[in-house]
N, C-alpha and C. Protein backbone atom coordinates (compact mmCIF):
# COMPACT_ATOMS: atom_id res chain seq x y z
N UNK A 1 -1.37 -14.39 6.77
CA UNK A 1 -0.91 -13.02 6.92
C UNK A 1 -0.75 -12.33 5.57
N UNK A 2 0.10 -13.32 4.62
CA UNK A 2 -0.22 -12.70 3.40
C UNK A 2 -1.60 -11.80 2.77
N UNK A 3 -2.50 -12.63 2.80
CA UNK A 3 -4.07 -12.11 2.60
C UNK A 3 -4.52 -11.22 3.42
N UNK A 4 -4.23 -10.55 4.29
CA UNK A 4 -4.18 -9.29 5.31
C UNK A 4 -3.13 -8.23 4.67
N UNK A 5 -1.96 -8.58 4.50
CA UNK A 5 -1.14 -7.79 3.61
C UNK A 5 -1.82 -6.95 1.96
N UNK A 6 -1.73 -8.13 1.36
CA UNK A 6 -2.85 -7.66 0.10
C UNK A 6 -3.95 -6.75 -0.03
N UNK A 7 -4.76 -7.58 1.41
CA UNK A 7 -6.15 -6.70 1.34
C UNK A 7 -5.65 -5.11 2.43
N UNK A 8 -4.39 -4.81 2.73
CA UNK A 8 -4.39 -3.82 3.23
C UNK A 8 -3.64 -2.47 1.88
N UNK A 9 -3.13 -3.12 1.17
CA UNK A 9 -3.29 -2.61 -0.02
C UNK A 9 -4.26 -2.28 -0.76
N UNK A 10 -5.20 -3.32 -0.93
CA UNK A 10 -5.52 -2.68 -2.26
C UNK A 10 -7.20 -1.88 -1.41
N UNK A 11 -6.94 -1.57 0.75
CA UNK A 11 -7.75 -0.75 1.16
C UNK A 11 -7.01 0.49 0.76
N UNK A 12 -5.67 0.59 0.83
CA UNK A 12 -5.20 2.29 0.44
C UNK A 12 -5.20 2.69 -0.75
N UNK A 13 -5.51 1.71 -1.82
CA UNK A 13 -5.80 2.11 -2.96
C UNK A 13 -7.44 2.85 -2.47
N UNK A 14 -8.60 2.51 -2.17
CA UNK A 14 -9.37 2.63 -2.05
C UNK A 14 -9.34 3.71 -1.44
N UNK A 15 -8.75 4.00 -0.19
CA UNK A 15 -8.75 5.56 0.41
C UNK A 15 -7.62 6.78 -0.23
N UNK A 16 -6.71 6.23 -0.77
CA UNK A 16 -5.98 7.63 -1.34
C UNK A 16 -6.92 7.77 -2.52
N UNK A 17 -7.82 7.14 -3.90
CA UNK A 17 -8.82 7.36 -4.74
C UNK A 17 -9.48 7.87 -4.12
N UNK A 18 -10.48 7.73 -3.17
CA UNK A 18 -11.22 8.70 -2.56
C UNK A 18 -10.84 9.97 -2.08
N UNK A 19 -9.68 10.01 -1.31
CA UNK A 19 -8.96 11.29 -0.96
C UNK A 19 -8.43 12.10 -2.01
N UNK A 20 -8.56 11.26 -3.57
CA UNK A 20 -8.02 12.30 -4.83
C UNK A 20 -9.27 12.62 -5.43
N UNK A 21 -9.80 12.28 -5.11
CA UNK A 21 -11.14 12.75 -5.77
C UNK A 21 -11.81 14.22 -4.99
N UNK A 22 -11.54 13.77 -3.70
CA UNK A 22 -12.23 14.80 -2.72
C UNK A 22 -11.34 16.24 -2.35
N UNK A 23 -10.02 15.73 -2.57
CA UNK A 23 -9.12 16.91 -1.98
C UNK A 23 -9.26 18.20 -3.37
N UNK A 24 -9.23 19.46 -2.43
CA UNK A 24 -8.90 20.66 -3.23
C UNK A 24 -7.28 21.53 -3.57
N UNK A 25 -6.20 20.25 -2.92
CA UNK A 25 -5.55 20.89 -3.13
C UNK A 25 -4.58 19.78 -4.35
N UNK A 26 -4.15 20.45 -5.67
CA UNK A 26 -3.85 20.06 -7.04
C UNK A 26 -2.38 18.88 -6.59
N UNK A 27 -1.81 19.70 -5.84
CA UNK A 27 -0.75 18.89 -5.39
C UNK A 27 -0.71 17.40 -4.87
N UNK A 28 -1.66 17.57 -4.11
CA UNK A 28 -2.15 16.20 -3.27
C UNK A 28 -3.27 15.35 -4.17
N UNK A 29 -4.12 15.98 -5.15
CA UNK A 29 -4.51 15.40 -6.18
C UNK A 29 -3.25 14.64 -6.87
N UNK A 30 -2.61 14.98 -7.40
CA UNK A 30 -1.01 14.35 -8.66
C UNK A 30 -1.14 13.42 -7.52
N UNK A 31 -0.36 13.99 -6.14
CA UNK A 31 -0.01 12.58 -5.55
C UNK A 31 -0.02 11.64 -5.44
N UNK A 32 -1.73 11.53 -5.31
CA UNK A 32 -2.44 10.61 -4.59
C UNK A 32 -3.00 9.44 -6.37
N UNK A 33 -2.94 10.71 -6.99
CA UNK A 33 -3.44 10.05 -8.50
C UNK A 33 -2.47 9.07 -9.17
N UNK A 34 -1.06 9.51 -8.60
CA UNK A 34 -0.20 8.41 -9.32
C UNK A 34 -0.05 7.31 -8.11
N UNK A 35 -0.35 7.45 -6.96
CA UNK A 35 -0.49 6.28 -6.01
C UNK A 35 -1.06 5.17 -6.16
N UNK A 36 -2.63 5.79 -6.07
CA UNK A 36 -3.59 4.49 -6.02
C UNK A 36 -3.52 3.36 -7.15
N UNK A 37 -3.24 3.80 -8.73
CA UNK A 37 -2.46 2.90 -9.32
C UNK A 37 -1.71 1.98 -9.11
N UNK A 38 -0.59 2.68 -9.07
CA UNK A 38 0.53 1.96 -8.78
C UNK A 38 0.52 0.91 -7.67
N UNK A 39 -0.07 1.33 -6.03
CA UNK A 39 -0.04 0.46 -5.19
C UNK A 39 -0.65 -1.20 -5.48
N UNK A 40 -2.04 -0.54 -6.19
CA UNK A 40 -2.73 -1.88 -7.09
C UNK A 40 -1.22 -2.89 -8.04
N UNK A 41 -0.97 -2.08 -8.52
CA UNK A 41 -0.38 -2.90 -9.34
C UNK A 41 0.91 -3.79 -8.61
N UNK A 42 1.50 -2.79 -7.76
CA UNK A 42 2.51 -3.66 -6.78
C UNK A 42 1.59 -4.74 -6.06
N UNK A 43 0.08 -4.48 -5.44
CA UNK A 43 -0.08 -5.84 -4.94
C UNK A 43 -0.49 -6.73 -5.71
N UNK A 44 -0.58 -6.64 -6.67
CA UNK A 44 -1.23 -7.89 -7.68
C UNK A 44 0.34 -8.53 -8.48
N UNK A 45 1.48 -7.67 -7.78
CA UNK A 45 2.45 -8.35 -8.45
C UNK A 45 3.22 -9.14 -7.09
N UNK A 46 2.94 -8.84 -6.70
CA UNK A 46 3.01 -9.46 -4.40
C UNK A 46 2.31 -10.85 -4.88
N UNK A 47 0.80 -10.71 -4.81
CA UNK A 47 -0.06 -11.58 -4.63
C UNK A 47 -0.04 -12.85 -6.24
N UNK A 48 0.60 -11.97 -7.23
CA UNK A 48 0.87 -13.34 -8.28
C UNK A 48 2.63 -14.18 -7.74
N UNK A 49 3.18 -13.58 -7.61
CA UNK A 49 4.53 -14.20 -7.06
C UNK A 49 4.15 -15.07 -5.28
N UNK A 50 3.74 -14.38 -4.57
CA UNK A 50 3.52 -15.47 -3.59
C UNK A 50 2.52 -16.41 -4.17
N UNK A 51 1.55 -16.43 -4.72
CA UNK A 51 0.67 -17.73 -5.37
C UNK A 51 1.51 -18.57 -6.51
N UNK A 52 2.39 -18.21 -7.25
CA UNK A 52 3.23 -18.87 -8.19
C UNK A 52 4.03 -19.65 -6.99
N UNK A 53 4.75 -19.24 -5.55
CA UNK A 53 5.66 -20.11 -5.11
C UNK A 53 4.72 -21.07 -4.07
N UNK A 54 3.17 -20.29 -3.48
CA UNK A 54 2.90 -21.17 -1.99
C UNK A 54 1.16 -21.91 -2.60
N UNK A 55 0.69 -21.35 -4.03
CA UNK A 55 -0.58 -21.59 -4.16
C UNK A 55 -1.67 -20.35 -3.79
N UNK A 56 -2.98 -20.82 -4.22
CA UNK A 56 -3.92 -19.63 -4.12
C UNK A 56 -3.97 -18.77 -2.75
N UNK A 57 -4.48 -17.34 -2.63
CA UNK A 57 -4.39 -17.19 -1.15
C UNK A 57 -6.05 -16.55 -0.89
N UNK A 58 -6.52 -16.01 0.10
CA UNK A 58 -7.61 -15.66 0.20
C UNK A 58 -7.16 -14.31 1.02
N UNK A 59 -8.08 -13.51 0.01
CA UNK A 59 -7.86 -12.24 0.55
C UNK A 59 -8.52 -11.57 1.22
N UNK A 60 -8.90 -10.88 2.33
CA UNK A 60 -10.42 -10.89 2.94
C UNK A 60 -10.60 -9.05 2.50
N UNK A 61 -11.98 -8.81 2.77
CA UNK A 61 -12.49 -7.10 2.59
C UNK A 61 -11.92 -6.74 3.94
N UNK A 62 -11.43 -5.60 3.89
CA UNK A 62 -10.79 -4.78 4.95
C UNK A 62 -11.81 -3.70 5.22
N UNK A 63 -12.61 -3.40 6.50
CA UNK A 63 -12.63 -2.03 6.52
C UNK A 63 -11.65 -1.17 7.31
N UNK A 64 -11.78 0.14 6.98
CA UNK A 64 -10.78 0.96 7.51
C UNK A 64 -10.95 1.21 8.98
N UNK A 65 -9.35 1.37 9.25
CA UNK A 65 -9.00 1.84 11.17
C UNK A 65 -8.72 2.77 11.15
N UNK A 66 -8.28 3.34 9.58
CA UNK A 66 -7.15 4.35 10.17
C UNK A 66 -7.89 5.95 9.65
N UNK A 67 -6.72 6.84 10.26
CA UNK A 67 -7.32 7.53 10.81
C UNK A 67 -7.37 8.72 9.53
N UNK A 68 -8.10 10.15 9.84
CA UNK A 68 -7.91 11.10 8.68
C UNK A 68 -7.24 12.16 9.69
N UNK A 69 -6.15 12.82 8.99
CA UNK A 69 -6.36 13.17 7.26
C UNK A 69 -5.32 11.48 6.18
N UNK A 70 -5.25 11.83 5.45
CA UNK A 70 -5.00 11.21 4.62
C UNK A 70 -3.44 10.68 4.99
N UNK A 71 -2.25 11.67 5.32
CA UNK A 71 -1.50 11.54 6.02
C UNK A 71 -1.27 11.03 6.72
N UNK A 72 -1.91 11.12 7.24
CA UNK A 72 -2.19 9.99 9.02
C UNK A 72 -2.09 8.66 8.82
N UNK A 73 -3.38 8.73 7.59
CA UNK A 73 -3.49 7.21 7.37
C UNK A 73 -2.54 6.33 7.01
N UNK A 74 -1.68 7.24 5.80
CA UNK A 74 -0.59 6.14 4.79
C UNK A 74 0.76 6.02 6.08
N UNK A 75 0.50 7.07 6.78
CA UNK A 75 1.74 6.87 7.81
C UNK A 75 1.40 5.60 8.97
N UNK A 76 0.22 5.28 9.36
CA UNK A 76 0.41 4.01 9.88
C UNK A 76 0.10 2.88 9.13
N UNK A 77 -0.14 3.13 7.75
CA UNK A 77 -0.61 1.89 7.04
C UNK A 77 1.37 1.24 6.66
N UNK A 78 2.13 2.39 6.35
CA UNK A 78 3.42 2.10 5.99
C UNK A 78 4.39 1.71 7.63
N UNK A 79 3.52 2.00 9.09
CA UNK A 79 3.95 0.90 10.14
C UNK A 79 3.76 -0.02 9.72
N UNK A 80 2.30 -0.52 9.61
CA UNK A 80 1.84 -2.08 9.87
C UNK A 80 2.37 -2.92 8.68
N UNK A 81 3.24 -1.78 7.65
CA UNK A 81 3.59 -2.72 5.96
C UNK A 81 5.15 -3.46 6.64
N UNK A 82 6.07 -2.38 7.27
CA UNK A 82 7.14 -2.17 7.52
C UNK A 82 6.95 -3.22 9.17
N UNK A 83 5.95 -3.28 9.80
CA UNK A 83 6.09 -3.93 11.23
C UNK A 83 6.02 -5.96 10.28
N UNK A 84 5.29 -6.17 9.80
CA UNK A 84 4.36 -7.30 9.23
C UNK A 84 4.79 -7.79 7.89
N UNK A 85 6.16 -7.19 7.14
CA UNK A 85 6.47 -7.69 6.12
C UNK A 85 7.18 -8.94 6.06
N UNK A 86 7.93 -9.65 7.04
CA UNK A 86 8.44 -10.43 7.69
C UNK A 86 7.56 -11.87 7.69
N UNK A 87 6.63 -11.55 8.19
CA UNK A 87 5.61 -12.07 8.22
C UNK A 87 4.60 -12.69 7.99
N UNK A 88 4.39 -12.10 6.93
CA UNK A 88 3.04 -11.79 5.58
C UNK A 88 4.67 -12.53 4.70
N UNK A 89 5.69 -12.06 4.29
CA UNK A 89 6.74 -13.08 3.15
C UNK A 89 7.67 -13.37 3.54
N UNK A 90 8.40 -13.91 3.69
CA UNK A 90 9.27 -14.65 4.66
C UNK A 90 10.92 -13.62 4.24
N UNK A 91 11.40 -13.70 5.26
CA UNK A 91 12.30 -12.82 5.11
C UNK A 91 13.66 -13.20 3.72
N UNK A 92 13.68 -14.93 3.67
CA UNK A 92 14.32 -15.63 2.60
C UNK A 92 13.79 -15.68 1.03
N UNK A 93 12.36 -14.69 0.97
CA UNK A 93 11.98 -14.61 0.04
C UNK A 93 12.06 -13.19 -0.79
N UNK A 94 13.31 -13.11 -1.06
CA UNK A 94 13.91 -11.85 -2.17
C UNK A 94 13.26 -11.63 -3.11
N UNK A 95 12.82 -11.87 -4.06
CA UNK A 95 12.01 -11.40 -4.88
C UNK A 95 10.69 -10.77 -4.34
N UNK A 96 9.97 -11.68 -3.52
CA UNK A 96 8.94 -10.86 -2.95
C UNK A 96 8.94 -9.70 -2.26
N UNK A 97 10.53 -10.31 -1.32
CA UNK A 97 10.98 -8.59 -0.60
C UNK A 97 11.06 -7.58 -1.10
N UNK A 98 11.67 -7.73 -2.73
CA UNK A 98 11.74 -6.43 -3.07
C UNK A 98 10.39 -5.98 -3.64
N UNK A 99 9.67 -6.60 -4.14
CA UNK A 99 8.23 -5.94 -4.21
C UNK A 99 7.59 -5.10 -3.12
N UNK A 100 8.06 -5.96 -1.91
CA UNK A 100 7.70 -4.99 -0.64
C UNK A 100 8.63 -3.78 -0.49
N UNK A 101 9.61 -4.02 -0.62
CA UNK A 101 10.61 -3.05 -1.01
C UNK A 101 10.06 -1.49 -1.66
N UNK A 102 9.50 -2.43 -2.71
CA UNK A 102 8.84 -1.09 -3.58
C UNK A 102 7.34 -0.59 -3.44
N UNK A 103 6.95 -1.55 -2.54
CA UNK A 103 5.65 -0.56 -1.69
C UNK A 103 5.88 0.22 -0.92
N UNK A 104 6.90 0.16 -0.22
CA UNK A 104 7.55 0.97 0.78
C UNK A 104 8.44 2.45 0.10
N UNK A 105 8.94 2.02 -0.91
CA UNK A 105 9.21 3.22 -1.29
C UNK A 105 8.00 3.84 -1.85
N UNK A 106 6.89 3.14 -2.51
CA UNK A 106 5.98 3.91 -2.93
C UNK A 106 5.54 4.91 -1.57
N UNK A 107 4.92 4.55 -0.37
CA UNK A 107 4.77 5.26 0.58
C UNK A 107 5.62 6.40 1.02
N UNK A 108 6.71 6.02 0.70
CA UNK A 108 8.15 7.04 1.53
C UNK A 108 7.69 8.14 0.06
N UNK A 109 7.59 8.12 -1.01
CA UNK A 109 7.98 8.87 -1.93
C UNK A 109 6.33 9.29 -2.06
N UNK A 110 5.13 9.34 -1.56
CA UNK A 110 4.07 9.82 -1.61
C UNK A 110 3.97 10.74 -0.34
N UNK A 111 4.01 10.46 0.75
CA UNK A 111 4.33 10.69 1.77
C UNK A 111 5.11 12.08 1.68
N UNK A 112 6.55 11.95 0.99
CA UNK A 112 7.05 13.38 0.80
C UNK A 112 6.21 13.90 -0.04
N UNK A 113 6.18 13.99 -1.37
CA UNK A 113 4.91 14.84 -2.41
C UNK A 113 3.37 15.45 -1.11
N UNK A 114 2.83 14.30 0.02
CA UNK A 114 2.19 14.78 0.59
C UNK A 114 2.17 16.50 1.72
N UNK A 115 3.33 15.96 2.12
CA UNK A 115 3.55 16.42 3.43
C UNK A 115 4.85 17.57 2.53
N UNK A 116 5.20 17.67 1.74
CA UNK A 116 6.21 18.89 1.61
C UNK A 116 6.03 19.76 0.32
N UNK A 117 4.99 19.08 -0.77
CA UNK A 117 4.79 20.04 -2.02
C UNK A 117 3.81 20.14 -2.19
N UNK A 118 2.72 20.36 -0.73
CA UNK A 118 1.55 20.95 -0.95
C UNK A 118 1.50 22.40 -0.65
């Protein structure tokens, strides 16, 4: 589950970059521009801490389910983060939680910039 987790990251890196590239509106450009970064970097800091405690993991290519506009998407990608975090790291694993922690706020705090200062 972990490796489903990961690779569902670093697919919204892949679609909010595309959606900053393509969108015309400046606002949702910033947004999305300080996102796709960052999310990368939270999962590669997910995916080095669970491999430091359980060993290598395998991450598979994701294609996309979800839906457009862009909105849409990060709003059920931040269900399936928030349904499956449990899951994907075990709930006794605090350090990792809070990494998830802070993907989740990454979403909550893109999400507003999306949906209220465009």
């Amino acid at each position: 589950m972990i490796g489903q987790f990961i690779a569902l990251l670093f697919l919204a890196r892949d679609l909010s970059h595309r959606e900053h590239l393509r969108t015309k509106s400046y606002s949702q450009h910033q947004a999305l521009g300080e996102f796709y970064p960052a999310i990368i970097d939270l999962a590669d800091s997910l995916a080095e801490a669970y491999q430091g405690r359980n060993g290598i993991i395998d991450i598979p290519l994701l294609e996309s389910e979800f839906p457009e506009p862009i909105v849409e998407s990060m709003q059920a990608q931040l269900a399936w983060i928030e349904k499956n975090r449990d899951t994907a790291v075990g709930k006794d694993e605090r350090a990792m939680q809070n990494i998830v922690d802070e993907v989740v706020g990454l979403y909550l705090s893109t999400l507003y910039k999306l949906k209220f200062l465009g």
